[in-house]
N, C-alpha and C. Protein backbone atom coordinates (compact mmCIF):
# COMPACT_ATOMS: atom_id res chain seq x y z
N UNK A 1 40.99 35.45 12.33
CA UNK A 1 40.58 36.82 12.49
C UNK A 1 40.43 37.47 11.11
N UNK A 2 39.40 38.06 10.86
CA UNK A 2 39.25 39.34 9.65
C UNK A 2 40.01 40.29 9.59
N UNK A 3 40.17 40.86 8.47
CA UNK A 3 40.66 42.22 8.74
C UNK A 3 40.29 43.12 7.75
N UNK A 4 40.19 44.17 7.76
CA UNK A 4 40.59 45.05 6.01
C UNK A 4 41.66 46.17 6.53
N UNK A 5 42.76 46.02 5.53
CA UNK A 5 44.13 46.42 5.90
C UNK A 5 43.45 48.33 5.06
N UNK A 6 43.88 49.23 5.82
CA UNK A 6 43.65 50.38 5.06
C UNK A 6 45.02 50.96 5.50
N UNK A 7 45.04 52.23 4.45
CA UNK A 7 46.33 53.87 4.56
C UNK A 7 45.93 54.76 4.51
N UNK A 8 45.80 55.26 5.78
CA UNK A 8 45.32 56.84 5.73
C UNK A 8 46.40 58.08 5.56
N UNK A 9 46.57 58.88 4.92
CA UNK A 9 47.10 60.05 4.03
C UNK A 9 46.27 61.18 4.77
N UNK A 10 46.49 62.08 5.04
CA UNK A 10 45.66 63.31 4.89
C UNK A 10 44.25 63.02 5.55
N UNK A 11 43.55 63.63 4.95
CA UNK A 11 42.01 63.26 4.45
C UNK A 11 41.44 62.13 4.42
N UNK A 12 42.54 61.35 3.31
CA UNK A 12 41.44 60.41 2.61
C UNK A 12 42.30 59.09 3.24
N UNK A 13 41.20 57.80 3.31
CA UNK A 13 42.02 56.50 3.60
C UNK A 13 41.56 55.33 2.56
N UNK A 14 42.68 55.03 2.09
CA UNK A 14 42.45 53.81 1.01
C UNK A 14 42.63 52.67 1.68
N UNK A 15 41.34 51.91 1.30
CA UNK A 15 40.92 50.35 1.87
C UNK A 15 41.62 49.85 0.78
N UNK A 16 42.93 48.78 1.51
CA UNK A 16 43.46 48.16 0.16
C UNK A 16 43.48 46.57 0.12
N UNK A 17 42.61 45.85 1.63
CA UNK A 17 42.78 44.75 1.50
C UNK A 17 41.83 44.58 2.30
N UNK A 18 41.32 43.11 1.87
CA UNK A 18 40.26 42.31 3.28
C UNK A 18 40.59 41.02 3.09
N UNK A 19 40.84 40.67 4.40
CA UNK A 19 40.90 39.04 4.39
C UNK A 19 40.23 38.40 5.21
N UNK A 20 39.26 37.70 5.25
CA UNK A 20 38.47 37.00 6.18
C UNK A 20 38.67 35.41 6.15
N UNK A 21 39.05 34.77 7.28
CA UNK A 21 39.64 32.77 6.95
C UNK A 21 38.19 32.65 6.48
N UNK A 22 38.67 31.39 5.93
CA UNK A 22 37.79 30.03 5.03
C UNK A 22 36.25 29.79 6.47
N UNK A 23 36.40 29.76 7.68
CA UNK A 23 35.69 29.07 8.61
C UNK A 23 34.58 30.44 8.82
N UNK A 24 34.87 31.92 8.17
CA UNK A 24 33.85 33.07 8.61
C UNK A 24 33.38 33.30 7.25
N UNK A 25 33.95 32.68 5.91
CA UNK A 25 33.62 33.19 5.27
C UNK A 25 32.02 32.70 4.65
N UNK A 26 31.31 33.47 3.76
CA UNK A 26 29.57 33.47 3.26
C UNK A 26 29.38 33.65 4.75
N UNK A 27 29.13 34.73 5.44
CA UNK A 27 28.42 35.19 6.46
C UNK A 27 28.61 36.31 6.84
N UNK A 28 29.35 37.22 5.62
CA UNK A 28 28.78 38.98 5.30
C UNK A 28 29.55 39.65 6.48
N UNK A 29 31.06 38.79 6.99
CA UNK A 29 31.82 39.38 7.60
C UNK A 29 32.58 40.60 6.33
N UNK A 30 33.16 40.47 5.51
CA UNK A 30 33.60 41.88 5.03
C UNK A 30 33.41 42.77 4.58
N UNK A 31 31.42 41.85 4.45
CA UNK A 31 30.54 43.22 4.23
C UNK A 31 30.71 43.88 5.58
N UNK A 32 30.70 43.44 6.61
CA UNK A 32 30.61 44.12 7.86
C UNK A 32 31.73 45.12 8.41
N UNK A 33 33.11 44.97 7.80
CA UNK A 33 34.40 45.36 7.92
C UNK A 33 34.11 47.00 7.04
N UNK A 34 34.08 46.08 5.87
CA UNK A 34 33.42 47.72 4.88
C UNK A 34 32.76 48.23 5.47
N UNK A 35 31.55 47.92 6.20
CA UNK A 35 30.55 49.26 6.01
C UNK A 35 31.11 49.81 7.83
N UNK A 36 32.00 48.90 8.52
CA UNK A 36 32.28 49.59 9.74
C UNK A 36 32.96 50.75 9.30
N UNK A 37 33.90 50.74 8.33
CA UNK A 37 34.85 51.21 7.46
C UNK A 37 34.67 52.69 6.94
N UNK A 38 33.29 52.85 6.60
CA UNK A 38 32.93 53.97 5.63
C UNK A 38 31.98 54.59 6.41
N UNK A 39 31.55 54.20 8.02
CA UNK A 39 30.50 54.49 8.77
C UNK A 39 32.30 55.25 9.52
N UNK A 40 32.70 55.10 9.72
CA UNK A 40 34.04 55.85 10.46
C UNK A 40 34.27 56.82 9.67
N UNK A 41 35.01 56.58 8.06
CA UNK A 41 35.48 57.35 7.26
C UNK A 41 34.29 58.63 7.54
N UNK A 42 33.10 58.32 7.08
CA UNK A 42 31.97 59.55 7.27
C UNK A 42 32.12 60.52 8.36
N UNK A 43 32.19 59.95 9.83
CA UNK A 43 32.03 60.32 10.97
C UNK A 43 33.44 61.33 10.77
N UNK A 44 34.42 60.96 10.24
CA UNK A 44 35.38 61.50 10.47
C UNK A 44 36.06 62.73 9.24
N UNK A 45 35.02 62.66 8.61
CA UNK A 45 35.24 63.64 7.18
C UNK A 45 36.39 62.95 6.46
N UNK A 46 36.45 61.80 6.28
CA UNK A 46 37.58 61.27 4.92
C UNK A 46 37.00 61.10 3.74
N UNK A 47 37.63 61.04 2.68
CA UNK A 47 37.13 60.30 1.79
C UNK A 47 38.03 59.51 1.37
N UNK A 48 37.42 58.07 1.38
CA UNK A 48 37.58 57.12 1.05
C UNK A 48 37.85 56.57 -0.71
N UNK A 49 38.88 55.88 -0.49
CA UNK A 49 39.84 54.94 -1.69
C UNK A 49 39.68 54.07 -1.49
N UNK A 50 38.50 53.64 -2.49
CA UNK A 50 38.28 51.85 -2.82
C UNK A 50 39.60 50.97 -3.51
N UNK A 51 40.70 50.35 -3.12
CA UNK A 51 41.62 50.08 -4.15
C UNK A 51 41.55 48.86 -3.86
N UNK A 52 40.85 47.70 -3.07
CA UNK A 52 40.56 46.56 -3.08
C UNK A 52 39.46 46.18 -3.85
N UNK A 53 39.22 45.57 -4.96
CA UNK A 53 38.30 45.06 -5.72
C UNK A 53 37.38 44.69 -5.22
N UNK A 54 37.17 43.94 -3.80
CA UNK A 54 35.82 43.78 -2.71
C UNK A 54 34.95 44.83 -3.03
N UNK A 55 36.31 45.70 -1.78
CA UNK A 55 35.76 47.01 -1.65
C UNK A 55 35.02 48.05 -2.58
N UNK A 56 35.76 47.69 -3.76
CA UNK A 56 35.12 48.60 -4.75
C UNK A 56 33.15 47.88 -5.20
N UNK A 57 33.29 46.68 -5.43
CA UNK A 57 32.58 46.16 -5.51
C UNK A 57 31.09 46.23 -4.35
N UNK A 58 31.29 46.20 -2.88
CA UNK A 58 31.00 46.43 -2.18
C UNK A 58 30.28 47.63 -2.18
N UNK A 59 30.67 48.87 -1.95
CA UNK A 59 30.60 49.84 -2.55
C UNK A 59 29.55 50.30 -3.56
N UNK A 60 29.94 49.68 -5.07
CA UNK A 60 28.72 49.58 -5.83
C UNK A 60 27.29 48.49 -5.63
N UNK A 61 27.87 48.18 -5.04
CA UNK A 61 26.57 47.09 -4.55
C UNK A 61 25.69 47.47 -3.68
N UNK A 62 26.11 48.99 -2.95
CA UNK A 62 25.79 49.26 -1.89
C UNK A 62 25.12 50.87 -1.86
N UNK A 63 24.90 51.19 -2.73
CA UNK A 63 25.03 52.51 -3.07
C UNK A 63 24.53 54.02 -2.02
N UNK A 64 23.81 53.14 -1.05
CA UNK A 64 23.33 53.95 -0.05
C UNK A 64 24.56 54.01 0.90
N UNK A 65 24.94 53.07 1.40
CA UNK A 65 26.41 53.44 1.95
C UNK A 65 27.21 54.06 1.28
N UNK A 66 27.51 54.06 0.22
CA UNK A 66 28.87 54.80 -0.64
C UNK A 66 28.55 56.22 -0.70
N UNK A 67 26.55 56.56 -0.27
CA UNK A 67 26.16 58.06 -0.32
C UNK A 67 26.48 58.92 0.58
N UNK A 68 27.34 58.09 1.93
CA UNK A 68 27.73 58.55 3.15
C UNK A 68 28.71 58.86 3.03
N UNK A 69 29.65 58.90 1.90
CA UNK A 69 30.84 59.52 2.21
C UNK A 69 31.35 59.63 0.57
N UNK A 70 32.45 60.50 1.28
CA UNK A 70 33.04 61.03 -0.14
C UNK A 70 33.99 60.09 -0.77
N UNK A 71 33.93 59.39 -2.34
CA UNK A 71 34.69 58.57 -2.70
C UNK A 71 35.49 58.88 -3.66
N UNK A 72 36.88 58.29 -3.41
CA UNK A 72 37.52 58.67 -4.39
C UNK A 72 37.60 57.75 -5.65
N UNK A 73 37.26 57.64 -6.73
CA UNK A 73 36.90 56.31 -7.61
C UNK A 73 38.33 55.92 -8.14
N UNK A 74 39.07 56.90 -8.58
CA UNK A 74 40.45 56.36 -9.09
C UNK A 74 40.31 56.53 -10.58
N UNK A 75 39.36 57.13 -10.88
CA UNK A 75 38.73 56.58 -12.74
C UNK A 75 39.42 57.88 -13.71
């Protein structure tokens, strides 16, 4: 099973982990986790804490998704 482990606070929820097994992985399962992820956060007025390196990555890779919601960069 996949997962991305998040903590929601307040407002905002920090994505701090994804783990997807060896047998799903190269087939854009945690791309799929993320963007379920930040398609919620939006819906729900959070802003979102990239603190998993995926995620952050993800994210910049993605930039039309990351335009959907408010991010917190950490920088």
């Amino acid at each position: 099973m996949a997962e991305l482990a998040y903590q929601r606070r307040g407002s905002h929820v920090a994505l701090v982990h994804r783990f997807v097994p060896e047998q799903l992985r190269r087939r854009g399962v945690a791309g799929q986790l993320v963007r379920a992820a930040i398609e919620r956060a939006a819906a729900e007025g959070l802003t979102v804490e990239p603190s998993c390196p995926y995620v952050r990555w993800w994210l910049e890779d993605n930039p039309e998704a990351a335009a959907a919601v408010a991010i917190d960069w950490g920088n």
